[in-house]
C-alpha atoms as a PDB file:
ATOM      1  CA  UNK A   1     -66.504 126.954 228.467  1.00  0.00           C
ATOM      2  CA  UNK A   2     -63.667 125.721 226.376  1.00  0.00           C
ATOM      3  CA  UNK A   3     -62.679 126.577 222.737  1.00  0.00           C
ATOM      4  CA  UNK A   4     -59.726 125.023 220.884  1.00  0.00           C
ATOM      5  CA  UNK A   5     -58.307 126.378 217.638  1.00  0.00           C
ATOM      6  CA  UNK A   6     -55.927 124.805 215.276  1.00  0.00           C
ATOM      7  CA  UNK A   7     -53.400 127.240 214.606  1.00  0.00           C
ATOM      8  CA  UNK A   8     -50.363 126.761 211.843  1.00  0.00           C
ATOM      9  CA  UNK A   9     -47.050 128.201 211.785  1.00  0.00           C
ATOM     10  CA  UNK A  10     -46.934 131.971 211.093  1.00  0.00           C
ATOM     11  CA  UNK A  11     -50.402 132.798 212.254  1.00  0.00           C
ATOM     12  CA  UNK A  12     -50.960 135.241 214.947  1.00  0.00           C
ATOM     13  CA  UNK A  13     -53.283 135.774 217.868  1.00  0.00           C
ATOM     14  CA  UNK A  14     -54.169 138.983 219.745  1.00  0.00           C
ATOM     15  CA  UNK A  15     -54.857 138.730 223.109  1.00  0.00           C
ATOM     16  CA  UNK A  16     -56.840 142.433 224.165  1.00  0.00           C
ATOM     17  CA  UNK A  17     -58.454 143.744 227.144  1.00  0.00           C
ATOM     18  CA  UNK A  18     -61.549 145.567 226.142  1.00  0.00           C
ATOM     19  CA  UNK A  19     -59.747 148.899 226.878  1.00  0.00           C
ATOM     20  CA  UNK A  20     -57.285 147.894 224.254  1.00  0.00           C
ATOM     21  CA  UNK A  21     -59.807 146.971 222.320  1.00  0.00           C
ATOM     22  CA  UNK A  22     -61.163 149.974 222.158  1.00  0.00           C
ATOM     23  CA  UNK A  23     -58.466 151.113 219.232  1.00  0.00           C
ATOM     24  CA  UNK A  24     -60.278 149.289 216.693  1.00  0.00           C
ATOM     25  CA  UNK A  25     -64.182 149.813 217.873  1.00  0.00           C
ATOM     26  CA  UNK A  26     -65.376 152.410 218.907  1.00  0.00           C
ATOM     27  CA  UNK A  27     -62.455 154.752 218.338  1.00  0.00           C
ATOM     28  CA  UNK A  28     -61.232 153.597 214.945  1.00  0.00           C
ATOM     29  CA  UNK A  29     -57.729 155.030 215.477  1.00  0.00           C
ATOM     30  CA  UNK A  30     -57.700 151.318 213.301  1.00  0.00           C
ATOM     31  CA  UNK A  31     -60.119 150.684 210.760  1.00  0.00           C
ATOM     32  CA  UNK A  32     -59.784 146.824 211.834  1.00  0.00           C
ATOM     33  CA  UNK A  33     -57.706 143.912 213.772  1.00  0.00           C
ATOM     34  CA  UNK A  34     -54.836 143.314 211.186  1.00  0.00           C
ATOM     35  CA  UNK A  35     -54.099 146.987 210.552  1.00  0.00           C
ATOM     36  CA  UNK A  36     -53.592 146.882 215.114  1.00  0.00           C
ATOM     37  CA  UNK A  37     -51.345 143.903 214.553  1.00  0.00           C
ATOM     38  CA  UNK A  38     -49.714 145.213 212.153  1.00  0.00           C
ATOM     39  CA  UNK A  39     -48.800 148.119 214.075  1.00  0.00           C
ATOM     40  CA  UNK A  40     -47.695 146.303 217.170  1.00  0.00           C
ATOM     41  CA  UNK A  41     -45.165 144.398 214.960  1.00  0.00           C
ATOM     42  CA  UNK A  42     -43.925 147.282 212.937  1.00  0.00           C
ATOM     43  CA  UNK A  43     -43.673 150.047 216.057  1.00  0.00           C
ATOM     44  CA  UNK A  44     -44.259 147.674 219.118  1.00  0.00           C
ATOM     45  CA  UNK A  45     -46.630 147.565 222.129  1.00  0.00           C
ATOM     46  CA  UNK A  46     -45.549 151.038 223.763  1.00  0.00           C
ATOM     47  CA  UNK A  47     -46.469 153.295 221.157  1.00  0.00           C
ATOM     48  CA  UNK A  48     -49.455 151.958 220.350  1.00  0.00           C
ATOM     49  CA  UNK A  49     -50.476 152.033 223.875  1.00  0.00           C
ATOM     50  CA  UNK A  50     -48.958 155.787 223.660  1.00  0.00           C
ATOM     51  CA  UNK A  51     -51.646 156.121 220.643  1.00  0.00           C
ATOM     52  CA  UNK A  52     -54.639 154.951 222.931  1.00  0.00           C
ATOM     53  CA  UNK A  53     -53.583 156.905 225.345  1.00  0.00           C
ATOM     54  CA  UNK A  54     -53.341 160.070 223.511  1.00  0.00           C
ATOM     55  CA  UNK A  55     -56.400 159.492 221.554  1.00  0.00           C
ATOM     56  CA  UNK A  56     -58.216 159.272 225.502  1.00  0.00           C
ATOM     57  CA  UNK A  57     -56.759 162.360 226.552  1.00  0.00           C
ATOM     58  CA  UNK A  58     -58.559 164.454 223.661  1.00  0.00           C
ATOM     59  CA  UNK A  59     -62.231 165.295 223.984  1.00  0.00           C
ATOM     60  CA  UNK A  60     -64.319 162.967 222.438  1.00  0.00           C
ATOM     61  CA  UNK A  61     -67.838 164.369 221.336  1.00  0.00           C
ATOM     62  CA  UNK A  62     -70.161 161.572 221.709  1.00  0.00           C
ATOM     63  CA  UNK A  63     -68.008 158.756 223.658  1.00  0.00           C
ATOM     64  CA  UNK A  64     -68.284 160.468 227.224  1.00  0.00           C
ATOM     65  CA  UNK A  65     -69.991 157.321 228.565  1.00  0.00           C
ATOM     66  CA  UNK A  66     -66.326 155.898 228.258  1.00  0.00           C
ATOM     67  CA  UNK A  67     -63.899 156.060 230.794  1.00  0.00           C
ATOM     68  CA  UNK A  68     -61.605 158.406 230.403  1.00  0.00           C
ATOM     69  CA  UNK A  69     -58.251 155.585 230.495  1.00  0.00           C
ATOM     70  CA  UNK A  70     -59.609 152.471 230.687  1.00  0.00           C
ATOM     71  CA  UNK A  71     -57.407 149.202 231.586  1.00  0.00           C
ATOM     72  CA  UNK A  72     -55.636 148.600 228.539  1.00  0.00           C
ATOM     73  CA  UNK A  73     -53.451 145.316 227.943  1.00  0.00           C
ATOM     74  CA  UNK A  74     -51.794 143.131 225.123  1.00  0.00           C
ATOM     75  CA  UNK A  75     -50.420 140.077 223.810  1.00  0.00           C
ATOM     76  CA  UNK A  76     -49.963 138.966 220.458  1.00  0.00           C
ATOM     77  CA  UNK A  77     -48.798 135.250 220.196  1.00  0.00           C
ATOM     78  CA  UNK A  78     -46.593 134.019 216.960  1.00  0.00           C
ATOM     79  CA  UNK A  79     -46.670 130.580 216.307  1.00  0.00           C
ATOM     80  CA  UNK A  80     -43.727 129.394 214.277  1.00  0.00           C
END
């Protein structure tokens, strides 16, 4: 299926895996999708990958039916 979406100069798009994903729901490491984007602009893609990454490698009571380092891919899109 197709969806189209009018989009307007300074709006933003986040392209996620659901590995990536996970930073917002389940783990809450961000309480919600602008406080991710935010984040990407202000310290860029790496360390917020670094953030999943080290939020995976602690034990997690309760989310063992998740991998342990899922696939876990980006891209945010800025129209101007």
């Amino acid at each position: 299926s197709v969806t189209t979406w009018g989009v307007s100069p300074g709006d933003r798009v986040l392209l996620a895996t659901d590995g990536f994903a996970r930073l917002v729901s389940p783990y809450e490491v961000y309480s919600d999708w602008r406080t991710l984007v935010s984040a990407i602009e202000s310290e860029g893609a790496l360390s917020v990958i670094g953030q999943l990454r080290d939020f995976e490698s602690r034990a997690v009571t309760g989310m063992s039916h998740f991998k342990a380092s899922d696939d876990a891919c980006a891209v945010l899109l800025s129209f101007v």
